[in-house]
C-alpha atoms as a PDB file:
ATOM      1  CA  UNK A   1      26.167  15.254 189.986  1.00  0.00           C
ATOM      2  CA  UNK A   2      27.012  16.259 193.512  1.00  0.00           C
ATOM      3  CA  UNK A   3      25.230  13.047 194.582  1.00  0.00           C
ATOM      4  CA  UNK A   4      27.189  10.672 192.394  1.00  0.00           C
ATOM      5  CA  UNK A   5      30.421   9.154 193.954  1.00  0.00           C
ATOM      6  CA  UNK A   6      33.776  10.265 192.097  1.00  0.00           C
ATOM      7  CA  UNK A   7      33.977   8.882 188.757  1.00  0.00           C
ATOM      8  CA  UNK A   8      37.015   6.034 189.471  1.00  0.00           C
ATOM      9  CA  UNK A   9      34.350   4.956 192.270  1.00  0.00           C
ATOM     10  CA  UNK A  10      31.709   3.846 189.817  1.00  0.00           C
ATOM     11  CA  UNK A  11      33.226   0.980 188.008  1.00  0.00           C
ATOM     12  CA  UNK A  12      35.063   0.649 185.012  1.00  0.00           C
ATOM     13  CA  UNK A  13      34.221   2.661 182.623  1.00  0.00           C
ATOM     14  CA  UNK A  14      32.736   0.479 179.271  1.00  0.00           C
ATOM     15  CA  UNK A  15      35.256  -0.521 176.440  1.00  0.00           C
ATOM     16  CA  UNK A  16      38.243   1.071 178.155  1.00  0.00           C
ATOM     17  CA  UNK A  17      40.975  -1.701 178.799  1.00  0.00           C
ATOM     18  CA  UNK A  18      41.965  -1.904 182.726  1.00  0.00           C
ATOM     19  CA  UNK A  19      45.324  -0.575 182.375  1.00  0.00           C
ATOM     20  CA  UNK A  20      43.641   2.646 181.234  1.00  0.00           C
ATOM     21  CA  UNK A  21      40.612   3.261 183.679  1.00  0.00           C
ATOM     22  CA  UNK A  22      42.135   5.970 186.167  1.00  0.00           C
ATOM     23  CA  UNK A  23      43.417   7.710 182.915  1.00  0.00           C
ATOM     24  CA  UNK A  24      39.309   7.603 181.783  1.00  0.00           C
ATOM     25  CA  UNK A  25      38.031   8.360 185.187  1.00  0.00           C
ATOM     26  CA  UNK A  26      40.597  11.766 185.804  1.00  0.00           C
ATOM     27  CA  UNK A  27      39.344  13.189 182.208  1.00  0.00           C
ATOM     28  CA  UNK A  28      35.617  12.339 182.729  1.00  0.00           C
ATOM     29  CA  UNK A  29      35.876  13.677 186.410  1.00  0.00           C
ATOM     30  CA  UNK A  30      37.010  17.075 185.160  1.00  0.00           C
ATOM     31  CA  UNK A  31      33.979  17.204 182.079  1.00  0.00           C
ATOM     32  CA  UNK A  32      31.683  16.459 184.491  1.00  0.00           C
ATOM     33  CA  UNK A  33      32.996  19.012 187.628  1.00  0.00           C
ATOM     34  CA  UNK A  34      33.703  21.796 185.348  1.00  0.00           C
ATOM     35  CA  UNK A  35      30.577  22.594 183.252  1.00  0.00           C
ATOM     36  CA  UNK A  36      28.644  22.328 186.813  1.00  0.00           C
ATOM     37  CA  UNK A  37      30.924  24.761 188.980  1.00  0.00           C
ATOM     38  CA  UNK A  38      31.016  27.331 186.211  1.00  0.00           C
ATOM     39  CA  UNK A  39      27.279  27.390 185.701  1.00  0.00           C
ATOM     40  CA  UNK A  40      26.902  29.880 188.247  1.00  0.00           C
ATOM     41  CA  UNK A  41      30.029  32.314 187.462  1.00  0.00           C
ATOM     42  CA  UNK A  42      29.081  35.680 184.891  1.00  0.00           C
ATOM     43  CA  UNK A  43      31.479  35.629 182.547  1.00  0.00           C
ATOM     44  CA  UNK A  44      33.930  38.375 183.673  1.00  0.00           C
ATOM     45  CA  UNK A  45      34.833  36.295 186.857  1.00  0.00           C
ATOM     46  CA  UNK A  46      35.831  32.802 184.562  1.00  0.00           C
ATOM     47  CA  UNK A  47      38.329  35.530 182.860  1.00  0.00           C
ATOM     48  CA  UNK A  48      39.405  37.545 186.179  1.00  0.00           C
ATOM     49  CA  UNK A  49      42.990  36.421 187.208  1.00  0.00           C
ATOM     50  CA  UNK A  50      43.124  36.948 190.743  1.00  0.00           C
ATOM     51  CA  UNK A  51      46.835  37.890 192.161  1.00  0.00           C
ATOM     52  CA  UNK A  52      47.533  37.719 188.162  1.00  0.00           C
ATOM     53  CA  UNK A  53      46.889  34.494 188.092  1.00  0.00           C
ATOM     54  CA  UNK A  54      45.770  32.471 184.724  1.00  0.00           C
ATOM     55  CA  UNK A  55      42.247  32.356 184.627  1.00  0.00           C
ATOM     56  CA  UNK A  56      39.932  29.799 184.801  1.00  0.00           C
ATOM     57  CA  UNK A  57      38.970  30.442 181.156  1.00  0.00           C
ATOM     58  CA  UNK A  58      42.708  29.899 180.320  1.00  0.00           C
ATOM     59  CA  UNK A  59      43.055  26.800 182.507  1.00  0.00           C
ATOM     60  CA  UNK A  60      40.076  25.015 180.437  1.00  0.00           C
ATOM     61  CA  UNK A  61      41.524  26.224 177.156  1.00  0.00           C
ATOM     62  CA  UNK A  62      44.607  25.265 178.391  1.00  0.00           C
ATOM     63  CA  UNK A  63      43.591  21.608 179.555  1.00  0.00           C
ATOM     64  CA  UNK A  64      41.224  20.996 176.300  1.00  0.00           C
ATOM     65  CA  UNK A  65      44.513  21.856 173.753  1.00  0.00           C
ATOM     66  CA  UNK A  66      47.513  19.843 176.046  1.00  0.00           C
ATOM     67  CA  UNK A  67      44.369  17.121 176.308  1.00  0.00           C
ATOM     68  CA  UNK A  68      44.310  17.271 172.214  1.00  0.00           C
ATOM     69  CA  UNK A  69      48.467  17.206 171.713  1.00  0.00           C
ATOM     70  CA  UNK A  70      49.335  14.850 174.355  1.00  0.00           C
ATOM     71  CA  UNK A  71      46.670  12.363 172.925  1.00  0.00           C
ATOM     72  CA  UNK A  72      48.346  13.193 169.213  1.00  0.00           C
ATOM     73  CA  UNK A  73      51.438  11.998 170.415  1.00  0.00           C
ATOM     74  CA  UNK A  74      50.184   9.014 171.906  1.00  0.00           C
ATOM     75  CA  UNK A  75      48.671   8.359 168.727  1.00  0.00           C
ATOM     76  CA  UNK A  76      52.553   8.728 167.179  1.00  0.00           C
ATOM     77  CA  UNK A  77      51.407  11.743 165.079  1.00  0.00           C
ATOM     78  CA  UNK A  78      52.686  15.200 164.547  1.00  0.00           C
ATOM     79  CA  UNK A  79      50.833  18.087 165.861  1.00  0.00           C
ATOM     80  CA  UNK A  80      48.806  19.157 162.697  1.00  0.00           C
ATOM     81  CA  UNK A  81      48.694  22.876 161.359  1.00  0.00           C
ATOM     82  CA  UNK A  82      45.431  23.381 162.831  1.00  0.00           C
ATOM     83  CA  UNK A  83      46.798  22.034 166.652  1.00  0.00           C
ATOM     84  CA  UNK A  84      49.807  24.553 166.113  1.00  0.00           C
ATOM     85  CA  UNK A  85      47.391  27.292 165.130  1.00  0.00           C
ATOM     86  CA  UNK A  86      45.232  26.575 168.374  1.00  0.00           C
ATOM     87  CA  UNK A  87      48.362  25.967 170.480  1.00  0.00           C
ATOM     88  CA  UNK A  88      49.606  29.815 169.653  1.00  0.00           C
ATOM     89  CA  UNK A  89      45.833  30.657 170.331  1.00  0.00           C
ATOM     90  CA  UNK A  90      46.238  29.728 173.519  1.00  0.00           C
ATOM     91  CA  UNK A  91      48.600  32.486 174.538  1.00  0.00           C
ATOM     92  CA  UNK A  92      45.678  34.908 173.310  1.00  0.00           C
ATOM     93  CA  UNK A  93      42.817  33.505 174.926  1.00  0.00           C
ATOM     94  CA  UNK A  94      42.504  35.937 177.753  1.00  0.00           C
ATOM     95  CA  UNK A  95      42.912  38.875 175.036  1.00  0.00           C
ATOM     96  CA  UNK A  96      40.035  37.291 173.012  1.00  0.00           C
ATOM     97  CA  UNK A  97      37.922  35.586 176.058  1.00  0.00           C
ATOM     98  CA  UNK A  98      35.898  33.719 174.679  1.00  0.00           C
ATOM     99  CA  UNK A  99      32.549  33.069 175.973  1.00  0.00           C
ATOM    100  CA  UNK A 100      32.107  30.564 178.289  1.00  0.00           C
ATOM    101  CA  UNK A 101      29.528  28.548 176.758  1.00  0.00           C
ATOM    102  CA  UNK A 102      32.571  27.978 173.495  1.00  0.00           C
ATOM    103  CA  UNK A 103      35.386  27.115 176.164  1.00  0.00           C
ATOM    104  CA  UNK A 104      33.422  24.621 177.645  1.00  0.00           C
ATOM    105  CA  UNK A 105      32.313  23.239 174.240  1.00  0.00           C
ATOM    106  CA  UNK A 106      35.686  23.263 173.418  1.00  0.00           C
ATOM    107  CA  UNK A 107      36.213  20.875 176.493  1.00  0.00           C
ATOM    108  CA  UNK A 108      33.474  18.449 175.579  1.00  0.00           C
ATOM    109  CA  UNK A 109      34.794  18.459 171.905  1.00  0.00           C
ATOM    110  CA  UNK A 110      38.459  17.252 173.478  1.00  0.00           C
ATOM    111  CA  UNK A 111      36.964  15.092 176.071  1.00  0.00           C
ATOM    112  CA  UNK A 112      34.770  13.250 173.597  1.00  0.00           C
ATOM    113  CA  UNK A 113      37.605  12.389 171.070  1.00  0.00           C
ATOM    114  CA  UNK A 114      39.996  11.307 174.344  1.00  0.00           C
ATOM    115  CA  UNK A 115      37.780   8.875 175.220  1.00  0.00           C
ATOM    116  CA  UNK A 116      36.876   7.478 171.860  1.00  0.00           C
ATOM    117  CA  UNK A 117      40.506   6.913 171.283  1.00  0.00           C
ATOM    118  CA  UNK A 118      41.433   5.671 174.734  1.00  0.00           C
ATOM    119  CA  UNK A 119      38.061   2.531 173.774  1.00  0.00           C
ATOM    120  CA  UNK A 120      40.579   2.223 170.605  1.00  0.00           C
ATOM    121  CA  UNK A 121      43.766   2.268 172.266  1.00  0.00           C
ATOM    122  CA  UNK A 122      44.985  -1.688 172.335  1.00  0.00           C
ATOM    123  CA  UNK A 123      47.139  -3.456 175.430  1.00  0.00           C
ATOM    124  CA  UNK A 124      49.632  -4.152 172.177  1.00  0.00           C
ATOM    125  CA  UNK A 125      50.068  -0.160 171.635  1.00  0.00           C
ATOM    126  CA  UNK A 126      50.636   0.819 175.153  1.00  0.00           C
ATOM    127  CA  UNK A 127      54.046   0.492 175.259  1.00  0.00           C
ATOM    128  CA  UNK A 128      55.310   1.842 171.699  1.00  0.00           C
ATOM    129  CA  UNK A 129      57.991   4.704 171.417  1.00  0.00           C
ATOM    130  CA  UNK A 130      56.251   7.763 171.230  1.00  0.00           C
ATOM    131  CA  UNK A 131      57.975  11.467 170.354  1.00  0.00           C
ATOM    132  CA  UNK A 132      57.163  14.506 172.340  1.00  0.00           C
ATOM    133  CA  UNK A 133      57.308  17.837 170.906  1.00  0.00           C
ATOM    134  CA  UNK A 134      59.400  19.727 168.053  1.00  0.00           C
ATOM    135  CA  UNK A 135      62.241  18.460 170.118  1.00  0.00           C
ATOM    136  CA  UNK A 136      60.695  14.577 169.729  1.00  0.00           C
ATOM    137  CA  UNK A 137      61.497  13.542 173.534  1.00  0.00           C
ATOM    138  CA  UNK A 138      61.184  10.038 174.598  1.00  0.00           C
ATOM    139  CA  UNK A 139      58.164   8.370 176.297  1.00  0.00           C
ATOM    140  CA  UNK A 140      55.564   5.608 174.894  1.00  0.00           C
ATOM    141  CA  UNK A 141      51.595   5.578 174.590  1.00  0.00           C
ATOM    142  CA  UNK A 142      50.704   4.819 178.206  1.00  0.00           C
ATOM    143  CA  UNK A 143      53.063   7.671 179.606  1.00  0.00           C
ATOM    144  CA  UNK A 144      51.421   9.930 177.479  1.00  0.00           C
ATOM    145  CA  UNK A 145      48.010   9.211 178.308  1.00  0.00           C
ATOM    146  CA  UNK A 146      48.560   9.373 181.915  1.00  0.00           C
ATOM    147  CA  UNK A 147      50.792  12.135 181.572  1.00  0.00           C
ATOM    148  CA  UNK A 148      47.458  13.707 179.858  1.00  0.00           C
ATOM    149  CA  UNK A 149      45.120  12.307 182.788  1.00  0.00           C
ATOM    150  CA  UNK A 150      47.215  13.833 185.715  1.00  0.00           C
ATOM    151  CA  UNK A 151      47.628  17.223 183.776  1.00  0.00           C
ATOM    152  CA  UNK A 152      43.744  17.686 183.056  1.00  0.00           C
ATOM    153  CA  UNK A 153      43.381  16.712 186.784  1.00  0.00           C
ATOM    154  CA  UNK A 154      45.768  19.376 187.667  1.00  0.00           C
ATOM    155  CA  UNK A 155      44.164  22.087 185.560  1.00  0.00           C
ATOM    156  CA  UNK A 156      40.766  21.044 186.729  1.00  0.00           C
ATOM    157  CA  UNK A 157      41.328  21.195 190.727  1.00  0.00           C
ATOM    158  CA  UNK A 158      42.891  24.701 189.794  1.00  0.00           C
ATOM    159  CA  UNK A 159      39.667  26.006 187.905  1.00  0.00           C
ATOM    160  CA  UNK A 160      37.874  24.613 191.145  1.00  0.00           C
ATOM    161  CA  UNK A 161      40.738  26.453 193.213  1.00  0.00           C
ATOM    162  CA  UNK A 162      40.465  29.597 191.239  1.00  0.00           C
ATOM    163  CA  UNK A 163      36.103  29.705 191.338  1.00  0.00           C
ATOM    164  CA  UNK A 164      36.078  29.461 195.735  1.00  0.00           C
ATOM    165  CA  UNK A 165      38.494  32.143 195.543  1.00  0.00           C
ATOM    166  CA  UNK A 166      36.940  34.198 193.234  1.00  0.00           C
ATOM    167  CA  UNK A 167      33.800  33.455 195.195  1.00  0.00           C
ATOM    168  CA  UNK A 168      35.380  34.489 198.314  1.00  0.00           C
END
């Protein structure tokens, strides 16, 4: 993959409406970057927190479930039990730490459904009221989906942050 240009500079990406390719390219960028710059980490380092930082396990854990709930709400759904249960999870993960090989399953699992909803996500939807939260804030289906894009972007430059420094 090192070859390949960033994916926003290959073209649209099939099925997914104009309005919507940077929010396509920033979630397919990270699935493709992570899986390849943790290949070479043992498993101890993707859970070390250097200067007690989060890990890089927690960061993909992290991404994958706000990835999952920010694309609920853009949907105009409730979080379901199972979302809550993973969502408390989350504060656990570097108790539990999982192996690697199930966090970044858990990624591909997320990154798959975004992007089969984002090929079903109309122009006619992208502007609906949409409620965030137990406190049901205000924003609409595109704000939510790029709000999901930049903070999967954000997660994913620190897990590539985190590896060079626990690389030295």
């Amino acid at each position: 993959m090192a070859s390949l240009p960033p994916t926003w500079l290959r073209g649209p990406v099939a099925g997914i409406q104009p309005v919507l390719q940077p929010v396509a390219h920033a979630i397919l960028q990270v699935a493709e970057e992570t899986p390849e710059v943790l290949q070479p980490l043992m498993a101890e380092q993707v859970w070390f927190r250097p200067g007690g930082s989060a890990s890089i396990g927690q960061h993909i854990v992290h991404l994958s479930g706000s990835l999952d709930r920010l694309f609920t709400y853009a949907r105009g759904e409730a979080l379901s039990p199972v979302q809550l249960a993973a969502l408390a999870a989350e504060k656990t993960v570097q108790d539990r730490q999982p192996d690697p090989a199930e966090v970044l399953e858990l990624l591909k699992t997320t990154v798959d459904a975004a992007m089969q909803q984002l090929h079903a996500t109309t122009p006619d939807s992208l502007y609906l009221a949409r409620e965030v939260g137990r406190a049901r804030l205000p924003s609409n289906t595109l704000g939510l989906l790029f709000h999901a894009a930049e903070h999967t972007i954000r997660h994913g430059g620190q897990v590539i942050t985190l590896i060079k420094v626990i690389q030295g």
